[in-house]
C-alpha atoms as a PDB file:
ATOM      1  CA  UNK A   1      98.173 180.280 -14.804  1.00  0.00           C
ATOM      2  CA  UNK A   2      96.293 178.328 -17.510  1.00  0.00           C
ATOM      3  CA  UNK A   3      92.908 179.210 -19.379  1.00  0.00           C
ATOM      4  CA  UNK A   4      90.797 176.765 -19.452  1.00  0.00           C
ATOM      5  CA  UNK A   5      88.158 176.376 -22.518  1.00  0.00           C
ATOM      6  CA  UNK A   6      85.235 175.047 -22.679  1.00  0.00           C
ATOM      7  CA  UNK A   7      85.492 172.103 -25.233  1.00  0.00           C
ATOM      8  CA  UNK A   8      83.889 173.664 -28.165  1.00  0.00           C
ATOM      9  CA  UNK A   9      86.611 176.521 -28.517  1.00  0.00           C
ATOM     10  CA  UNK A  10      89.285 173.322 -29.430  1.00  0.00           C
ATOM     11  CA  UNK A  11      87.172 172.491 -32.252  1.00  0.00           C
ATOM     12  CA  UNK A  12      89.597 171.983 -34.589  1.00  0.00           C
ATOM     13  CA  UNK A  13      91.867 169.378 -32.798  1.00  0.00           C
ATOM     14  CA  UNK A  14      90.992 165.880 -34.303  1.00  0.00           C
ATOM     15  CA  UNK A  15      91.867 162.890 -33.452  1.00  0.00           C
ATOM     16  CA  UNK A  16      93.606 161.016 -36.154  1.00  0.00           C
ATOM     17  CA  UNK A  17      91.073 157.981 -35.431  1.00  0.00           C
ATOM     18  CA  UNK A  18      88.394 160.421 -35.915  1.00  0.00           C
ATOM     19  CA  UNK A  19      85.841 158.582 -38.109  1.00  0.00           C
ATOM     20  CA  UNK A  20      81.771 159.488 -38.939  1.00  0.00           C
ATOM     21  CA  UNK A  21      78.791 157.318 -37.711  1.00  0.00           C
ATOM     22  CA  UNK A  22      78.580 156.043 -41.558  1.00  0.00           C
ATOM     23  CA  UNK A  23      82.135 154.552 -41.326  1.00  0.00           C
ATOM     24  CA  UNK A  24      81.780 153.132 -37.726  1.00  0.00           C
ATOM     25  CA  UNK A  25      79.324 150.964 -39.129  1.00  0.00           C
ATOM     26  CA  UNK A  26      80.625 150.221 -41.749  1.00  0.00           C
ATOM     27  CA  UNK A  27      83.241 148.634 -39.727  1.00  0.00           C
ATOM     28  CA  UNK A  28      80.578 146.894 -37.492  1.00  0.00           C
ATOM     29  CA  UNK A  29      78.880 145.786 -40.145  1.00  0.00           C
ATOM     30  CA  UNK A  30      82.764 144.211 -41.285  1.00  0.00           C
ATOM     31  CA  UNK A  31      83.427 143.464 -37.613  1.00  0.00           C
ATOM     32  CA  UNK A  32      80.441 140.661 -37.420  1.00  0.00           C
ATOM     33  CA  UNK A  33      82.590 138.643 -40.048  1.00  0.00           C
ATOM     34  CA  UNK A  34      85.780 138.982 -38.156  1.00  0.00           C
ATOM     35  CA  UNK A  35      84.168 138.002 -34.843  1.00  0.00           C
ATOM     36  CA  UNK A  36      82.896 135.059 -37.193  1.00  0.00           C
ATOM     37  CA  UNK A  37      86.103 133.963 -38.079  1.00  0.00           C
ATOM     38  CA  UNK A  38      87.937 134.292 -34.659  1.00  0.00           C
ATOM     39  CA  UNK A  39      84.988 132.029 -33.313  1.00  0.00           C
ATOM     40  CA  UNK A  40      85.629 129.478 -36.075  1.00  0.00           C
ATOM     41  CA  UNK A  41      89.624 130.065 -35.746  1.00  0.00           C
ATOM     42  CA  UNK A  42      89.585 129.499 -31.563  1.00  0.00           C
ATOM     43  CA  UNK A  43      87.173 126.300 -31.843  1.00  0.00           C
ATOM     44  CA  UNK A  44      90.384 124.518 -33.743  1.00  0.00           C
ATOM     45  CA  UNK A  45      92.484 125.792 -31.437  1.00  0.00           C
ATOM     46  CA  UNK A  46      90.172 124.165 -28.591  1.00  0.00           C
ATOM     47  CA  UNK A  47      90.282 121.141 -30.317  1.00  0.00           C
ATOM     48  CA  UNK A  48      94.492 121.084 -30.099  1.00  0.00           C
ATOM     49  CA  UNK A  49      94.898 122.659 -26.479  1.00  0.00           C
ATOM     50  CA  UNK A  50      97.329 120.506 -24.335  1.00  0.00           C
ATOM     51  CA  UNK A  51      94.789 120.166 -21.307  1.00  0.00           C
ATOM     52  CA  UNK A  52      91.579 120.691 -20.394  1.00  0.00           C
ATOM     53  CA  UNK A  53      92.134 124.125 -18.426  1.00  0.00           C
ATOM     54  CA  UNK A  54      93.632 125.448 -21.664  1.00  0.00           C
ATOM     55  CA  UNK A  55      90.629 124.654 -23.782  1.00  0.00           C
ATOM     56  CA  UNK A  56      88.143 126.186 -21.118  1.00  0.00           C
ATOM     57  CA  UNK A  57      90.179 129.455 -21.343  1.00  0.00           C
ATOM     58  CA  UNK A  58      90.080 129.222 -24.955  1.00  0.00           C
ATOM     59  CA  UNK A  59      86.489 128.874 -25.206  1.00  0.00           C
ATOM     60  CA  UNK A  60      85.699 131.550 -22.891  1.00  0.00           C
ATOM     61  CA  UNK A  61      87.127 133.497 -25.074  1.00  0.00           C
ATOM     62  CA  UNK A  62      84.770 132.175 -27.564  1.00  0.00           C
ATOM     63  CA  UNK A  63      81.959 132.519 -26.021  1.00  0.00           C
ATOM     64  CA  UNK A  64      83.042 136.552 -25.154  1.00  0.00           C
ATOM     65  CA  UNK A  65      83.090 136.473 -29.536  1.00  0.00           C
ATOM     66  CA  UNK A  66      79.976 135.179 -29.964  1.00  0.00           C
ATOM     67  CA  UNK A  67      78.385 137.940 -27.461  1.00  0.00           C
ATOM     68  CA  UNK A  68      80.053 140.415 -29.291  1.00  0.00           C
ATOM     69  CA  UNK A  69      78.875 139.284 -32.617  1.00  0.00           C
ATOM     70  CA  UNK A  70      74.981 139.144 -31.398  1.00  0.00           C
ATOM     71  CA  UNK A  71      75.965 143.251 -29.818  1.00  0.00           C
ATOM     72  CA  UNK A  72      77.817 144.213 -33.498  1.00  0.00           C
ATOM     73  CA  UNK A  73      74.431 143.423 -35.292  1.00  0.00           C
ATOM     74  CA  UNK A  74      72.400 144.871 -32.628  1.00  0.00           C
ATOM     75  CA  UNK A  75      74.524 148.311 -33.184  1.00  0.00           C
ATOM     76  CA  UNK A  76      73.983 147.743 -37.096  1.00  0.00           C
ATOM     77  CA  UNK A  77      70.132 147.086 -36.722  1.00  0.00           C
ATOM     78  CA  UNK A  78      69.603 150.143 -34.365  1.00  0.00           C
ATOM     79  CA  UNK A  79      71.407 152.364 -36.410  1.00  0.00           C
ATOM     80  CA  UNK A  80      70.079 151.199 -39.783  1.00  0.00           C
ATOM     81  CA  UNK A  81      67.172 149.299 -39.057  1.00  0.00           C
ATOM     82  CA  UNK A  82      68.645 146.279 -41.388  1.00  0.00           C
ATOM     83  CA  UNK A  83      70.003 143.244 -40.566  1.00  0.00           C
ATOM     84  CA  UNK A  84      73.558 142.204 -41.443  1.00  0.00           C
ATOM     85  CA  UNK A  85      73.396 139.778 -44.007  1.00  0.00           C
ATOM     86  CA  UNK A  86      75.332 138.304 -46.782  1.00  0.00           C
ATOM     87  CA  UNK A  87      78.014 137.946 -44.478  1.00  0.00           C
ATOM     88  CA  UNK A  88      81.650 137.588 -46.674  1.00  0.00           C
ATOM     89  CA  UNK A  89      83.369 133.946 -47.136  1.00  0.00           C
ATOM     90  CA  UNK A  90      86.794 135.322 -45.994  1.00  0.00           C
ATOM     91  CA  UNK A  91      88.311 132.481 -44.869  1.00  0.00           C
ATOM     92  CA  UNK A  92      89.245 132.295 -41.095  1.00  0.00           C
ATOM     93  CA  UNK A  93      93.589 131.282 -40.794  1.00  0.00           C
ATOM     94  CA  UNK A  94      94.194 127.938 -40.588  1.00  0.00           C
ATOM     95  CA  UNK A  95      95.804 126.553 -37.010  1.00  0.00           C
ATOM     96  CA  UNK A  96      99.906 124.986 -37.777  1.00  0.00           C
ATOM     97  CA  UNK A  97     100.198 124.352 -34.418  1.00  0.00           C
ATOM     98  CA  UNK A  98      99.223 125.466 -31.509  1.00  0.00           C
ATOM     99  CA  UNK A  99     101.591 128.041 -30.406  1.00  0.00           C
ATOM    100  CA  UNK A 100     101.617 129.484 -34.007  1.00  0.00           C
ATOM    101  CA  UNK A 101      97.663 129.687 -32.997  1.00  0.00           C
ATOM    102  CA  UNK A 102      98.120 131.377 -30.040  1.00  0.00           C
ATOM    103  CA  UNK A 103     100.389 134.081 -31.463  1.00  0.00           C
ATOM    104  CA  UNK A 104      97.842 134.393 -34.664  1.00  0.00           C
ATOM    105  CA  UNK A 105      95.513 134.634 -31.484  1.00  0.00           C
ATOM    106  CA  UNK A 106      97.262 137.445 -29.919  1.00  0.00           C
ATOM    107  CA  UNK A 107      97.397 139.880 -33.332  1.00  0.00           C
ATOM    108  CA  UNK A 108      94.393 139.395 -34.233  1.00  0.00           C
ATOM    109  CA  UNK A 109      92.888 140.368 -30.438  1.00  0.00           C
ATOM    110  CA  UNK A 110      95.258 143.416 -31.213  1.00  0.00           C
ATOM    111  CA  UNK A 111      94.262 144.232 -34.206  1.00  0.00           C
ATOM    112  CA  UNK A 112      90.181 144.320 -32.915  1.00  0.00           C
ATOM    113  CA  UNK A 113      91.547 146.298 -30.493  1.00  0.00           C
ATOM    114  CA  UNK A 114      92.356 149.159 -33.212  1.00  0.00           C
ATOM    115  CA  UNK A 115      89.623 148.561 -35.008  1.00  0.00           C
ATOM    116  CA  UNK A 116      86.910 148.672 -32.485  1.00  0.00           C
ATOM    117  CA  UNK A 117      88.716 152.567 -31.290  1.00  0.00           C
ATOM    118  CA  UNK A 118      87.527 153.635 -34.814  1.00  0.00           C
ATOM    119  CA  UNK A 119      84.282 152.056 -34.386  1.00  0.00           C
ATOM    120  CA  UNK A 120      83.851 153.784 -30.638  1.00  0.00           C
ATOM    121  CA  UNK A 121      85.454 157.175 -32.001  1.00  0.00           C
ATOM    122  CA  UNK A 122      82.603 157.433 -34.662  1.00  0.00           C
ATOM    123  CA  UNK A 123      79.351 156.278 -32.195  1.00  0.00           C
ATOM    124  CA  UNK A 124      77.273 158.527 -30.444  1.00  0.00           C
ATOM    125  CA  UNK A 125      78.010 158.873 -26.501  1.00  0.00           C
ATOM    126  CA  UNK A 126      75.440 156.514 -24.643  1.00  0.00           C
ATOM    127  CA  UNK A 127      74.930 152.966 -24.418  1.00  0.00           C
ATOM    128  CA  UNK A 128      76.519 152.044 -28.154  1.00  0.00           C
ATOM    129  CA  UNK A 129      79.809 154.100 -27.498  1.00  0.00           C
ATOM    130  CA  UNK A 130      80.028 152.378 -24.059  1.00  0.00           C
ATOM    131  CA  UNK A 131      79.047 148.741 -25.305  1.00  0.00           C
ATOM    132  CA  UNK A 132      81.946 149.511 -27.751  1.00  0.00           C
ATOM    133  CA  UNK A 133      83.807 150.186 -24.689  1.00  0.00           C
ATOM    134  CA  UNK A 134      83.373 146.517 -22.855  1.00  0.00           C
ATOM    135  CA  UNK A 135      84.242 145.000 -26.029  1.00  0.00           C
ATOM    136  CA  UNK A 136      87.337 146.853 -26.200  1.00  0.00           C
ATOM    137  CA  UNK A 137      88.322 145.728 -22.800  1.00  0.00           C
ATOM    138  CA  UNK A 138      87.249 141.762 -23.223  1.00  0.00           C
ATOM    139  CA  UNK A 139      89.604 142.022 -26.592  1.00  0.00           C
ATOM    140  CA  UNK A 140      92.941 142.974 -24.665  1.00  0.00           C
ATOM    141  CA  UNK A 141      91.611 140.664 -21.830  1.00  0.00           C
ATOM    142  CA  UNK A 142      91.583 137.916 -24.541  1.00  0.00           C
ATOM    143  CA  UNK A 143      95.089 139.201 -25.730  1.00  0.00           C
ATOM    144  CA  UNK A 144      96.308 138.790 -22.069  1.00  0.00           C
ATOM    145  CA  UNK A 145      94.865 134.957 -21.522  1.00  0.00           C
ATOM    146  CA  UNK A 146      96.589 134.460 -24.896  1.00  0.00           C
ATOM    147  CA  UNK A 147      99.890 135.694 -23.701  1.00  0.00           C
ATOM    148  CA  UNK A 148      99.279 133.455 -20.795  1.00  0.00           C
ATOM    149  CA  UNK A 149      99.071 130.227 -22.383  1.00  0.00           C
ATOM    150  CA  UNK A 150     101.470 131.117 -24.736  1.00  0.00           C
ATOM    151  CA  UNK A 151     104.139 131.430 -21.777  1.00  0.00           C
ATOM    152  CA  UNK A 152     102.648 128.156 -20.366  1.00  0.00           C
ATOM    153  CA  UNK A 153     103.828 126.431 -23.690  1.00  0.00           C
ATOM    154  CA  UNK A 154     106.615 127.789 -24.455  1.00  0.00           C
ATOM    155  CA  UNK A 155     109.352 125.589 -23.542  1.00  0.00           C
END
């Protein structure tokens, strides 16, 4: 038979994601430029999709980016009671072609993916931590509708 704990007798077991509230916004406050960019990025790759269902896919994913930009500086302004401004002039990739754009597409949806776990690790539970949450789950739907048109063009 097992013992079970209640939670705070495992209090030394961390995560290796496990960040403070400080650094999870610091990484909103970063994540506002990167939803930026991937805005930016997918409107190029609009502009090069082979048909018109392909571009409406594209920018729904855009549109999901730009909602999660306004809900980034919402968190931020909450927390801190500042807006995010001074936003960085990182330059977004440039789109070679379109399947190269897809697969830069597809990382970078990953790579939100890890990033926004740190964020959600280091916020409060409530409405923030689960707002993190649907974010999380539009990124690897994006990363799916991504694999989906890249297997539509490759030939």
């Amino acid at each position: 038979m097992y013992w079970i704990y209640p939670y705070e007798y495992r209090s030394t077991f961390q995560p290796i994601w496990n960040i403070n509230l400080q650094q999870a916004l610091e990484l909103v406050k970063s994540s506002v430029q990167g939803e930026q960019n991937d805005e930016l990025f997918y409107d190029e790759l609009i502009k090069i999709a082979p048909t018109s269902e392909q571009s409406a896919i594209i920018a729904s994913i855009r549109d999901d980016e730009r909602g999660h930009n306004q809900m980034f500086r919402g968190i931020y302004r909450d927390f801190t009671g500042h807006e995010i401004h001074g936003v960085s002039n990182e330059l977004y990739p440039k789109v070679h072609s379109y399947t190269d754009g897809l697969q830069q597409a597809i990382q970078g949806e990953w790579s939100a993916v890890e990033k926004y776990r740190l964020i959600w690790f280091g916020l409060p539970p409530g409405i923030y931590r689960d707002t993190l949450y649907g974010i999380i789950l539009d990124e690897q739907k994006h990363a799916s509708k991504y694999n989906y048109l890249l297997t539509l063009n490759r030939k």
